[in-house]
PDB file of N, CA and C in Angstrom:
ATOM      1  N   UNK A   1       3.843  -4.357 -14.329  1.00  0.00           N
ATOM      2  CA  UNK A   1       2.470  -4.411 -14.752  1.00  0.00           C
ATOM      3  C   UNK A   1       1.596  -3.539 -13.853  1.00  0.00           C
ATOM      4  N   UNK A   2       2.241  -3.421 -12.362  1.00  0.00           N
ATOM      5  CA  UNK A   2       1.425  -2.446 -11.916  1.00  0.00           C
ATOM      6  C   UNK A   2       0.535  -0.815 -12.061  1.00  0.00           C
ATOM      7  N   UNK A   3       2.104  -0.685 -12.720  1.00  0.00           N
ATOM      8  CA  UNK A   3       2.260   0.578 -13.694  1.00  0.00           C
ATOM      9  C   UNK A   3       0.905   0.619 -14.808  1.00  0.00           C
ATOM     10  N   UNK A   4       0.367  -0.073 -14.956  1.00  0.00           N
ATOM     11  CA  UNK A   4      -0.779   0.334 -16.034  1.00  0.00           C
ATOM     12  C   UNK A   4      -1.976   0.780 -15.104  1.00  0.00           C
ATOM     13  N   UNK A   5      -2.098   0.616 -14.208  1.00  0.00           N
ATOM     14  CA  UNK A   5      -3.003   1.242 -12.832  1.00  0.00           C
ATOM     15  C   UNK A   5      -3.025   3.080 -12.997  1.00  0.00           C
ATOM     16  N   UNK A   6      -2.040   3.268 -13.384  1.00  0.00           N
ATOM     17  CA  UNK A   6      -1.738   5.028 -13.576  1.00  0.00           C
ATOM     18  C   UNK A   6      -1.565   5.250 -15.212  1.00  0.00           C
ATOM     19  N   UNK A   7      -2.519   6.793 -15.051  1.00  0.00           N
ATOM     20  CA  UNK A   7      -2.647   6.903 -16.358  1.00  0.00           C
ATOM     21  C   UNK A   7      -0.888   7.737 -16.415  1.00  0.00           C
ATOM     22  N   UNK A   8      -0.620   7.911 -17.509  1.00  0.00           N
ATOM     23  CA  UNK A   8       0.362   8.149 -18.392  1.00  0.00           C
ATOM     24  C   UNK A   8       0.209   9.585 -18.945  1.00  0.00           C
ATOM     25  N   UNK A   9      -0.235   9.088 -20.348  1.00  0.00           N
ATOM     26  CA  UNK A   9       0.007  10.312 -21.083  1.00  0.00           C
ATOM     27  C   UNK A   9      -1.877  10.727 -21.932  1.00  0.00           C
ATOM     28  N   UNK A  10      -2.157  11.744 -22.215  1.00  0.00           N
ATOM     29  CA  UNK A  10      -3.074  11.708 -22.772  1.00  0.00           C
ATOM     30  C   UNK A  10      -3.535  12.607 -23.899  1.00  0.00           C
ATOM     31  N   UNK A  11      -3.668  11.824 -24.785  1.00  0.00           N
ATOM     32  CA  UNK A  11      -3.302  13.058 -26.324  1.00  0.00           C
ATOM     33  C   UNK A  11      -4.755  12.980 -27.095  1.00  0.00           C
ATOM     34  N   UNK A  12      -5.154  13.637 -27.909  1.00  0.00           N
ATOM     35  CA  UNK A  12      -6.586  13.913 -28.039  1.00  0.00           C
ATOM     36  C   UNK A  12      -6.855  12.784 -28.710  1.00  0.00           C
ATOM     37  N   UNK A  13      -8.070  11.814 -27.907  1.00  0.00           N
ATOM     38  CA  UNK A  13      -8.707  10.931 -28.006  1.00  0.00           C
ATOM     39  C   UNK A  13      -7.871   9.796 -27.843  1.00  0.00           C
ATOM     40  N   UNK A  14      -6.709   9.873 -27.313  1.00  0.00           N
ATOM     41  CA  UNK A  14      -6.231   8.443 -27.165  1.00  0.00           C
ATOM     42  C   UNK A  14      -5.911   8.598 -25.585  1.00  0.00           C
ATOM     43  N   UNK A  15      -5.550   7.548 -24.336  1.00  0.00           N
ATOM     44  CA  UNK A  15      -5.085   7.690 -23.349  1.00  0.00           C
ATOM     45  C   UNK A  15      -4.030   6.662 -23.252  1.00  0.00           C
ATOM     46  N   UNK A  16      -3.068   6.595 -22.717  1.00  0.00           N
ATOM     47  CA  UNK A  16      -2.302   5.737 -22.433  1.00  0.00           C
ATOM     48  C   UNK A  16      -1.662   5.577 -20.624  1.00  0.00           C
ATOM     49  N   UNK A  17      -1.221   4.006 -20.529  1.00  0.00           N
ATOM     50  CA  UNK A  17      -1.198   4.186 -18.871  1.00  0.00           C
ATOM     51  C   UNK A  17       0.254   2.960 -19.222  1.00  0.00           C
ATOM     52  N   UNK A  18       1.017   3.432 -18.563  1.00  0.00           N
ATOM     53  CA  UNK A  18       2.381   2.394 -17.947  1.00  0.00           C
ATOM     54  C   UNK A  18       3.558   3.300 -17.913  1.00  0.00           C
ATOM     55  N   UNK A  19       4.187   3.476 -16.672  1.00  0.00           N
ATOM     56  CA  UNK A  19       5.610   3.765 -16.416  1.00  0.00           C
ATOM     57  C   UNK A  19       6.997   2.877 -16.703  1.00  0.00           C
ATOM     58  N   UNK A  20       7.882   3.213 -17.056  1.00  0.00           N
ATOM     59  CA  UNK A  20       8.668   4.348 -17.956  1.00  0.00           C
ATOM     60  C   UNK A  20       7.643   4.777 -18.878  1.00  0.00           C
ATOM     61  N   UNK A  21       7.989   3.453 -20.085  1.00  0.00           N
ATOM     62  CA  UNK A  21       7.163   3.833 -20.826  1.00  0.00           C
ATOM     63  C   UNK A  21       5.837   3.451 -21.039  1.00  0.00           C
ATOM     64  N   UNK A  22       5.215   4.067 -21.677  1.00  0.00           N
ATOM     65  CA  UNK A  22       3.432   3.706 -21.769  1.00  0.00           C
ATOM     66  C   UNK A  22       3.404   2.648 -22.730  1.00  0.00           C
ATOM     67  N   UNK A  23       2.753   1.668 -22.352  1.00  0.00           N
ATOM     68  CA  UNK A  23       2.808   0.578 -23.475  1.00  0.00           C
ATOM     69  C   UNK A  23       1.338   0.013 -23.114  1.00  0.00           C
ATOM     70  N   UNK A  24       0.245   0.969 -22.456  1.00  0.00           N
ATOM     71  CA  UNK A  24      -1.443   0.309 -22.627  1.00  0.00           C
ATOM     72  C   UNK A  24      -1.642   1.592 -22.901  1.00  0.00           C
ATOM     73  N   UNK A  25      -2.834   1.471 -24.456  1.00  0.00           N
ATOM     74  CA  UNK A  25      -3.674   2.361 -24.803  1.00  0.00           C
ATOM     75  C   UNK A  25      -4.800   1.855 -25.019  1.00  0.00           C
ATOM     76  N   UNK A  26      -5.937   3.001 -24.929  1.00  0.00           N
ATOM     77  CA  UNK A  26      -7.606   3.206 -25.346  1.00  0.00           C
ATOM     78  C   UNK A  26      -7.255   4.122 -26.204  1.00  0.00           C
ATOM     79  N   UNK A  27      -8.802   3.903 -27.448  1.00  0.00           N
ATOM     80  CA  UNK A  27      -9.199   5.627 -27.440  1.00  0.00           C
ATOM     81  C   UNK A  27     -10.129   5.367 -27.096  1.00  0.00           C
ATOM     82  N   UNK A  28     -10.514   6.934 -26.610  1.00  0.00           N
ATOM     83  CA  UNK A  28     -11.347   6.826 -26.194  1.00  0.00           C
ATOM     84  C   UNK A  28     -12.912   7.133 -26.796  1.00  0.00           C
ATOM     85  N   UNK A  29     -13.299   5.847 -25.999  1.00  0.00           N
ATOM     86  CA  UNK A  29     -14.907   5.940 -26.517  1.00  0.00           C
ATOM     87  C   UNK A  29     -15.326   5.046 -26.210  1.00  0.00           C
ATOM     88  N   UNK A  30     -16.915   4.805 -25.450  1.00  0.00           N
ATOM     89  CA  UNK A  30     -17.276   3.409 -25.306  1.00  0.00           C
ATOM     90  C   UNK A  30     -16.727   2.205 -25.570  1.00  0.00           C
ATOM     91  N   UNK A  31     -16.635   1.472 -25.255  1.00  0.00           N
ATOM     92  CA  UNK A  31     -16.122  -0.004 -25.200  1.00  0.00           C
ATOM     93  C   UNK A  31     -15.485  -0.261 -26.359  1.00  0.00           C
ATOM     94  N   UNK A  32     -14.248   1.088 -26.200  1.00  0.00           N
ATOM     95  CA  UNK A  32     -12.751   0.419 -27.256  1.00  0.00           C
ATOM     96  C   UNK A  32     -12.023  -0.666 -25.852  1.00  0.00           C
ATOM     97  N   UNK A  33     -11.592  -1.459 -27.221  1.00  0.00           N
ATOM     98  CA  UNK A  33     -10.249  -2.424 -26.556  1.00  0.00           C
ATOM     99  C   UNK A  33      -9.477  -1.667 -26.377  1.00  0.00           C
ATOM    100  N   UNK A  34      -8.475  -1.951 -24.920  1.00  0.00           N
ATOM    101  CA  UNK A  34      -7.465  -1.832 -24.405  1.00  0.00           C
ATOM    102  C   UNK A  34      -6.348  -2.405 -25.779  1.00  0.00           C
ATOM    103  N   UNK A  35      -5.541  -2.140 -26.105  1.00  0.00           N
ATOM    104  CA  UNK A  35      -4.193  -2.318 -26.931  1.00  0.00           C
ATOM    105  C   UNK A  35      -2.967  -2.177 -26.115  1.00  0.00           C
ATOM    106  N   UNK A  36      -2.485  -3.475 -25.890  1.00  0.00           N
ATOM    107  CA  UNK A  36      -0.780  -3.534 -25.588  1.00  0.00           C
ATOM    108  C   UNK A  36       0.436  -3.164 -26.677  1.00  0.00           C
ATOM    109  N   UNK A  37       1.357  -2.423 -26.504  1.00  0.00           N
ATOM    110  CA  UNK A  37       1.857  -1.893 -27.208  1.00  0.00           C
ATOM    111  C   UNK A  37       3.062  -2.738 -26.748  1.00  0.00           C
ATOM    112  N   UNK A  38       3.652  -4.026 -27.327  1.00  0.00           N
ATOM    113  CA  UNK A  38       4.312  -4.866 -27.142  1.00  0.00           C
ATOM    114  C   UNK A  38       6.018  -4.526 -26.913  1.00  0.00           C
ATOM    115  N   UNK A  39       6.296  -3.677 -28.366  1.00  0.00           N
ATOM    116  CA  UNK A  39       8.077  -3.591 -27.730  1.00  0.00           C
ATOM    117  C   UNK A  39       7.928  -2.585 -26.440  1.00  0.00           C
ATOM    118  N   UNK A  40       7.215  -1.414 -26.471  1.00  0.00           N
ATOM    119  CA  UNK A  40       6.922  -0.956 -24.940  1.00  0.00           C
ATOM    120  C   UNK A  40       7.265  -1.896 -23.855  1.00  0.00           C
ATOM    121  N   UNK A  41       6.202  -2.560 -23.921  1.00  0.00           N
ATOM    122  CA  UNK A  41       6.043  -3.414 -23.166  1.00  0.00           C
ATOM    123  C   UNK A  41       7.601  -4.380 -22.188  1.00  0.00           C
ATOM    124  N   UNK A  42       7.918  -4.838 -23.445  1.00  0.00           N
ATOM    125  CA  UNK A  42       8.899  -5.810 -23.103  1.00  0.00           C
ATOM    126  C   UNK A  42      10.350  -4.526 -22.831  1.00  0.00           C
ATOM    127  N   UNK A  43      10.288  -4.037 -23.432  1.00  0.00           N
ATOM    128  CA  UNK A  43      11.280  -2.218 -23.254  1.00  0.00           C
ATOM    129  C   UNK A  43      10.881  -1.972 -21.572  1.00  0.00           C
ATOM    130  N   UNK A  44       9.774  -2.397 -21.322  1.00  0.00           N
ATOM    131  CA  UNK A  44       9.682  -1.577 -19.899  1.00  0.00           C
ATOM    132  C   UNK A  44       9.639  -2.588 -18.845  1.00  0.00           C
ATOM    133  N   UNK A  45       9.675  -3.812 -19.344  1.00  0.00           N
ATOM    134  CA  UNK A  45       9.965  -4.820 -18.034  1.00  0.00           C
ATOM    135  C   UNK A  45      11.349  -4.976 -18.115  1.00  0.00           C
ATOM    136  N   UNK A  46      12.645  -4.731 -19.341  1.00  0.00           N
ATOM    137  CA  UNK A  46      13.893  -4.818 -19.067  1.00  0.00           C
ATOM    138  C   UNK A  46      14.192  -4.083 -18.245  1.00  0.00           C
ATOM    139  N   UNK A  47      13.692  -2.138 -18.627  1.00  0.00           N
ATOM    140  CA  UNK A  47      14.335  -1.556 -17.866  1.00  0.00           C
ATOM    141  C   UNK A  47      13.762  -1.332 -16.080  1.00  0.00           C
ATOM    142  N   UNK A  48      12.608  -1.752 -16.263  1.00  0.00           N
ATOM    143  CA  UNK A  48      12.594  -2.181 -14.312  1.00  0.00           C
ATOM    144  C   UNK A  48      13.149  -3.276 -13.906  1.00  0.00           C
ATOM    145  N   UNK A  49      13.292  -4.155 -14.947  1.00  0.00           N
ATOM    146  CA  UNK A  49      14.006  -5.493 -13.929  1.00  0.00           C
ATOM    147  C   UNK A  49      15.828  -5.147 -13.844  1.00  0.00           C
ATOM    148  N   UNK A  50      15.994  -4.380 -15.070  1.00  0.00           N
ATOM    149  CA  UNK A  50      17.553  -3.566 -14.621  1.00  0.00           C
ATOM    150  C   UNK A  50      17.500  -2.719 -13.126  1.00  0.00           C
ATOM    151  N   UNK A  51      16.692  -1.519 -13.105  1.00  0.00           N
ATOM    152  CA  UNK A  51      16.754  -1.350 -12.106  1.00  0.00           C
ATOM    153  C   UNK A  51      16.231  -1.588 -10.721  1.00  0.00           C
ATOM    154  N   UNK A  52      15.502  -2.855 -10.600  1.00  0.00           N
ATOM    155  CA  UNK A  52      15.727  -3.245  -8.986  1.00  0.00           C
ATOM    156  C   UNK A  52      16.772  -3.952  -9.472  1.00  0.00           C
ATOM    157  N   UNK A  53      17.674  -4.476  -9.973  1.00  0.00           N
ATOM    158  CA  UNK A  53      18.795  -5.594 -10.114  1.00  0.00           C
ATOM    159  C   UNK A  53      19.350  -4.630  -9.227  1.00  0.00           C
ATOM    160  N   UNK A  54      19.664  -3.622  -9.752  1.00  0.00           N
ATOM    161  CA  UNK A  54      20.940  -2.477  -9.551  1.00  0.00           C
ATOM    162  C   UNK A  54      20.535  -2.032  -8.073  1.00  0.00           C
ATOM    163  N   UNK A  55      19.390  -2.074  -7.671  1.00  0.00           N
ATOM    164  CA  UNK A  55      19.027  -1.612  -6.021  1.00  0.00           C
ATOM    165  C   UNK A  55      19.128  -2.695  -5.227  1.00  0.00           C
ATOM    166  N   UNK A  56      18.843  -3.888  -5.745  1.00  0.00           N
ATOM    167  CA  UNK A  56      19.584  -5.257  -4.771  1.00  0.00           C
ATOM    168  C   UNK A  56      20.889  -5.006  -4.275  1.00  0.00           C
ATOM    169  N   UNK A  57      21.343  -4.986  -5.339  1.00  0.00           N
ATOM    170  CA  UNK A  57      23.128  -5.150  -5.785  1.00  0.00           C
ATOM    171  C   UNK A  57      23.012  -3.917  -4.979  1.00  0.00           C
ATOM    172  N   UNK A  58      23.123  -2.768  -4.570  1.00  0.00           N
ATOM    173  CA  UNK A  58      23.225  -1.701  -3.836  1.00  0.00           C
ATOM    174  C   UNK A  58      23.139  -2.111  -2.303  1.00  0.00           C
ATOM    175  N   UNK A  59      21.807  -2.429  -1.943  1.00  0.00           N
ATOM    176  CA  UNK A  59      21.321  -2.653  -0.611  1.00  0.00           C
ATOM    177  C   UNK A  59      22.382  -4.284  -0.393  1.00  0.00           C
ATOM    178  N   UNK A  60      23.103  -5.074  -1.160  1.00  0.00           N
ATOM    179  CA  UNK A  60      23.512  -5.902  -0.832  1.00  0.00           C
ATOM    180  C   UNK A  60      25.382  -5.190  -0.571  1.00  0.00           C
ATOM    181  N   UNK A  61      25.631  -4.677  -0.780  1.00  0.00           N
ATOM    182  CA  UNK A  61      26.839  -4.114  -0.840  1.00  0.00           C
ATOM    183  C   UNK A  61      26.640  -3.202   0.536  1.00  0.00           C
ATOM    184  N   UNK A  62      25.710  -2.366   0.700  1.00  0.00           N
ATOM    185  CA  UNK A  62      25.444  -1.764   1.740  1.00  0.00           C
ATOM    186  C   UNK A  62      25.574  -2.743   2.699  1.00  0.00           C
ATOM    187  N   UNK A  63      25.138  -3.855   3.066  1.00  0.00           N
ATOM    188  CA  UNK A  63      25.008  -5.106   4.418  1.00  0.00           C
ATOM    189  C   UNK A  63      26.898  -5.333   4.237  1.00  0.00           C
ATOM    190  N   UNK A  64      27.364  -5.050   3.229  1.00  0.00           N
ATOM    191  CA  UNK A  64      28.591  -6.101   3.120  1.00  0.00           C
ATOM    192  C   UNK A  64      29.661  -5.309   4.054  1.00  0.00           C
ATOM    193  N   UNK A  65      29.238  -3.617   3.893  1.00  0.00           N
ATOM    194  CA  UNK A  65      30.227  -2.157   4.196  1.00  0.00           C
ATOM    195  C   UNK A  65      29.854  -2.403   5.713  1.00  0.00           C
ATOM    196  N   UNK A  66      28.588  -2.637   6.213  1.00  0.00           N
ATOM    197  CA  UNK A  66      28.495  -2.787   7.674  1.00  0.00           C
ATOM    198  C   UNK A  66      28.724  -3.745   8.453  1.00  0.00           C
ATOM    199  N   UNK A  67      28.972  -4.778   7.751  1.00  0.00           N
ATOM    200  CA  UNK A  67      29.782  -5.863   8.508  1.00  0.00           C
ATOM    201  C   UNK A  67      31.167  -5.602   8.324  1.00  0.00           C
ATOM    202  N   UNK A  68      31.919  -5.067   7.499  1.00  0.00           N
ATOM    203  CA  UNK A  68      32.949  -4.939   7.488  1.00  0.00           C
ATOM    204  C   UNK A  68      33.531  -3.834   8.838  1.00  0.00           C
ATOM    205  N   UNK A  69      32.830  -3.056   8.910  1.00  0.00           N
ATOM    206  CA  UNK A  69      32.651  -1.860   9.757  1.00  0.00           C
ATOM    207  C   UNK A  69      33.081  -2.510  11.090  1.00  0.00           C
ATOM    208  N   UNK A  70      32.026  -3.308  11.379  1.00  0.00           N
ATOM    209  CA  UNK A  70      32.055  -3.983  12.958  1.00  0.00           C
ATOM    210  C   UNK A  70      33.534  -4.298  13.092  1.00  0.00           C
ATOM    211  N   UNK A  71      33.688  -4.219  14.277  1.00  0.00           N
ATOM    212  CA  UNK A  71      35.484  -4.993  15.189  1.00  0.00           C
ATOM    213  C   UNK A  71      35.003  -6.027  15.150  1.00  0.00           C
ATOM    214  N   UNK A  72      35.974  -6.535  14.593  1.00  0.00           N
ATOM    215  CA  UNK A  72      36.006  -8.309  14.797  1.00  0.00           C
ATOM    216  C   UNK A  72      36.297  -8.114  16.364  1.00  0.00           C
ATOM    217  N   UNK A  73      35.624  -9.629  16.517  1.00  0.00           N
ATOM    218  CA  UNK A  73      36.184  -9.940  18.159  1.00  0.00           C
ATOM    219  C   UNK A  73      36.932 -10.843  18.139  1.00  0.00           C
ATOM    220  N   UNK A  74      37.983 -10.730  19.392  1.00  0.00           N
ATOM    221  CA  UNK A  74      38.924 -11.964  19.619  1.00  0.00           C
ATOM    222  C   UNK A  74      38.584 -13.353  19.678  1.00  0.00           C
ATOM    223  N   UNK A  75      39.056 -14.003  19.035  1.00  0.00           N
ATOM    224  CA  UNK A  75      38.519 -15.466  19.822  1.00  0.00           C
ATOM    225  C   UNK A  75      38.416 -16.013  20.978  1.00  0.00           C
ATOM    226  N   UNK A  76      37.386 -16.292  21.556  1.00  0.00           N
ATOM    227  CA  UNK A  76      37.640 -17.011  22.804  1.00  0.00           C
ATOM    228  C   UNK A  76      38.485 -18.117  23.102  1.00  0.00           C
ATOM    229  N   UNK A  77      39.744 -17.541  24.235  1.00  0.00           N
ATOM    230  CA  UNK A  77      40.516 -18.614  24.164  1.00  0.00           C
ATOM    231  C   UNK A  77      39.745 -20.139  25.503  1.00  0.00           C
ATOM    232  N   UNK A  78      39.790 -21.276  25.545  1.00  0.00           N
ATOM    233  CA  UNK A  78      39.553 -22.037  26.153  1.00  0.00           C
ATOM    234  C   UNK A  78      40.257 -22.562  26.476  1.00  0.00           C
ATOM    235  N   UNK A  79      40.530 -22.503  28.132  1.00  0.00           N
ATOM    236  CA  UNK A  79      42.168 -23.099  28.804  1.00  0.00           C
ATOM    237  C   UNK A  79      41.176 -24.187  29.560  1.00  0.00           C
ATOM    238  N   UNK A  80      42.014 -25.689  29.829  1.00  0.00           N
ATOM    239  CA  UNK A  80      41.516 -26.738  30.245  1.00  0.00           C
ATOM    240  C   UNK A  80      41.453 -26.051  31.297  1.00  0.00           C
ATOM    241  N   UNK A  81      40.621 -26.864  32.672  1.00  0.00           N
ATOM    242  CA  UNK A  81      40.263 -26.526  33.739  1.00  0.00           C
ATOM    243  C   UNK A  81      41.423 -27.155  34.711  1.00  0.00           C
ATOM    244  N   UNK A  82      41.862 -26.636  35.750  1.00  0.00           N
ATOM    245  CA  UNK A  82      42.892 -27.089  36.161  1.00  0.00           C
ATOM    246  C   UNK A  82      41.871 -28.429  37.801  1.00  0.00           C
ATOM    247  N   UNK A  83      42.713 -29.570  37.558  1.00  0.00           N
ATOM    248  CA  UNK A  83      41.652 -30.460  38.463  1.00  0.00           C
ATOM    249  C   UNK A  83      42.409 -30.298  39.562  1.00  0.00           C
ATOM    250  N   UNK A  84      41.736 -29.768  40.868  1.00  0.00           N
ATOM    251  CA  UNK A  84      42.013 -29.702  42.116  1.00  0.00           C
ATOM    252  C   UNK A  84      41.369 -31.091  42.850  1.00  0.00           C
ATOM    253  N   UNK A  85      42.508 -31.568  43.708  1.00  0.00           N
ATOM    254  CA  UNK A  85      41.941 -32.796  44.350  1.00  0.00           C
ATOM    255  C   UNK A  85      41.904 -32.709  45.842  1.00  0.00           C
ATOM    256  N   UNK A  86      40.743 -32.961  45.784  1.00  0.00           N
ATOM    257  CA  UNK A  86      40.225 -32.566  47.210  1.00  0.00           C
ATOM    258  C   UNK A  86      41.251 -33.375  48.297  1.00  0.00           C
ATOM    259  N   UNK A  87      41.363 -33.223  49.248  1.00  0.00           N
ATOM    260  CA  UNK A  87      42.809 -34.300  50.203  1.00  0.00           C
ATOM    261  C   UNK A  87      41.194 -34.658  51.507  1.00  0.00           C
ATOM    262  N   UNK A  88      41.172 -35.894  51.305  1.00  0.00           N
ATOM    263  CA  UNK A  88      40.478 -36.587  52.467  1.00  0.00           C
ATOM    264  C   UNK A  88      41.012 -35.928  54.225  1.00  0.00           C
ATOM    265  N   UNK A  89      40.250 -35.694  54.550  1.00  0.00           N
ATOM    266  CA  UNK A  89      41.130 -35.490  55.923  1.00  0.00           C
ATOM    267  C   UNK A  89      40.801 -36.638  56.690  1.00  0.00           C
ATOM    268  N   UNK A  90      42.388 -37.377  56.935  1.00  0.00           N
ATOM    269  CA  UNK A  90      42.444 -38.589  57.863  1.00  0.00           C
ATOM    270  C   UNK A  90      42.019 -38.470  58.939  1.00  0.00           C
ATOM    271  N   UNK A  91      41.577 -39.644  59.267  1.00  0.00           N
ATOM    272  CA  UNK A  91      41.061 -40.341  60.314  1.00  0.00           C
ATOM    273  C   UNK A  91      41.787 -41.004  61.019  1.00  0.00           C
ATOM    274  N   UNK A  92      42.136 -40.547  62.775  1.00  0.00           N
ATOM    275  CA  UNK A  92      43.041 -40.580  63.694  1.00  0.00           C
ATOM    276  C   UNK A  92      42.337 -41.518  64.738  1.00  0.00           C
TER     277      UNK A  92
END
């Protein structure tokens, strides 16, 4: 919907504004209604919501290649502590 912010295309006396396709027109002239041009419309929110799908799905595959990338690290092994016992020194 942002896309209607920028004009489009403009053919004598009509203007139109939305990327891909243009699906808001005027003609122009004092206080004509704006007209939504409906299969446009719904035509142009499939094909942007196809493509960020497809740039998720990209940038998510990208995170997947760089973790794969990294060296695994070894596991830390954890050896019990060995208990040293202190020896009293006797008393003579």
């Amino acid at each position: 919907m942002i896309t209607a912010l920028f004009p489009n295309v403009f053919l004598m006396g009509i203007s139109h504004w939305g990327y891909l396709l243009p699906w808001l027109r005027r003609v122009v002239y004092p206080g004509a209604p704006l007209e939504i041009l409906w299969v446009y419309f719904i035509s142009d929110i499939i094909i942007w919501s196809v493509l960020i799908y497809l740039a998720l799905i990209s940038v998510e595959e990208e995170k997947k290649k760089e973790i794969e990338k990294k060296p695994k690290e070894k596991p830390v092994e954890m050896k019990p502590k060995k208990k040293t016992i202190k020896k009293k020194p006797r008393k003579r």
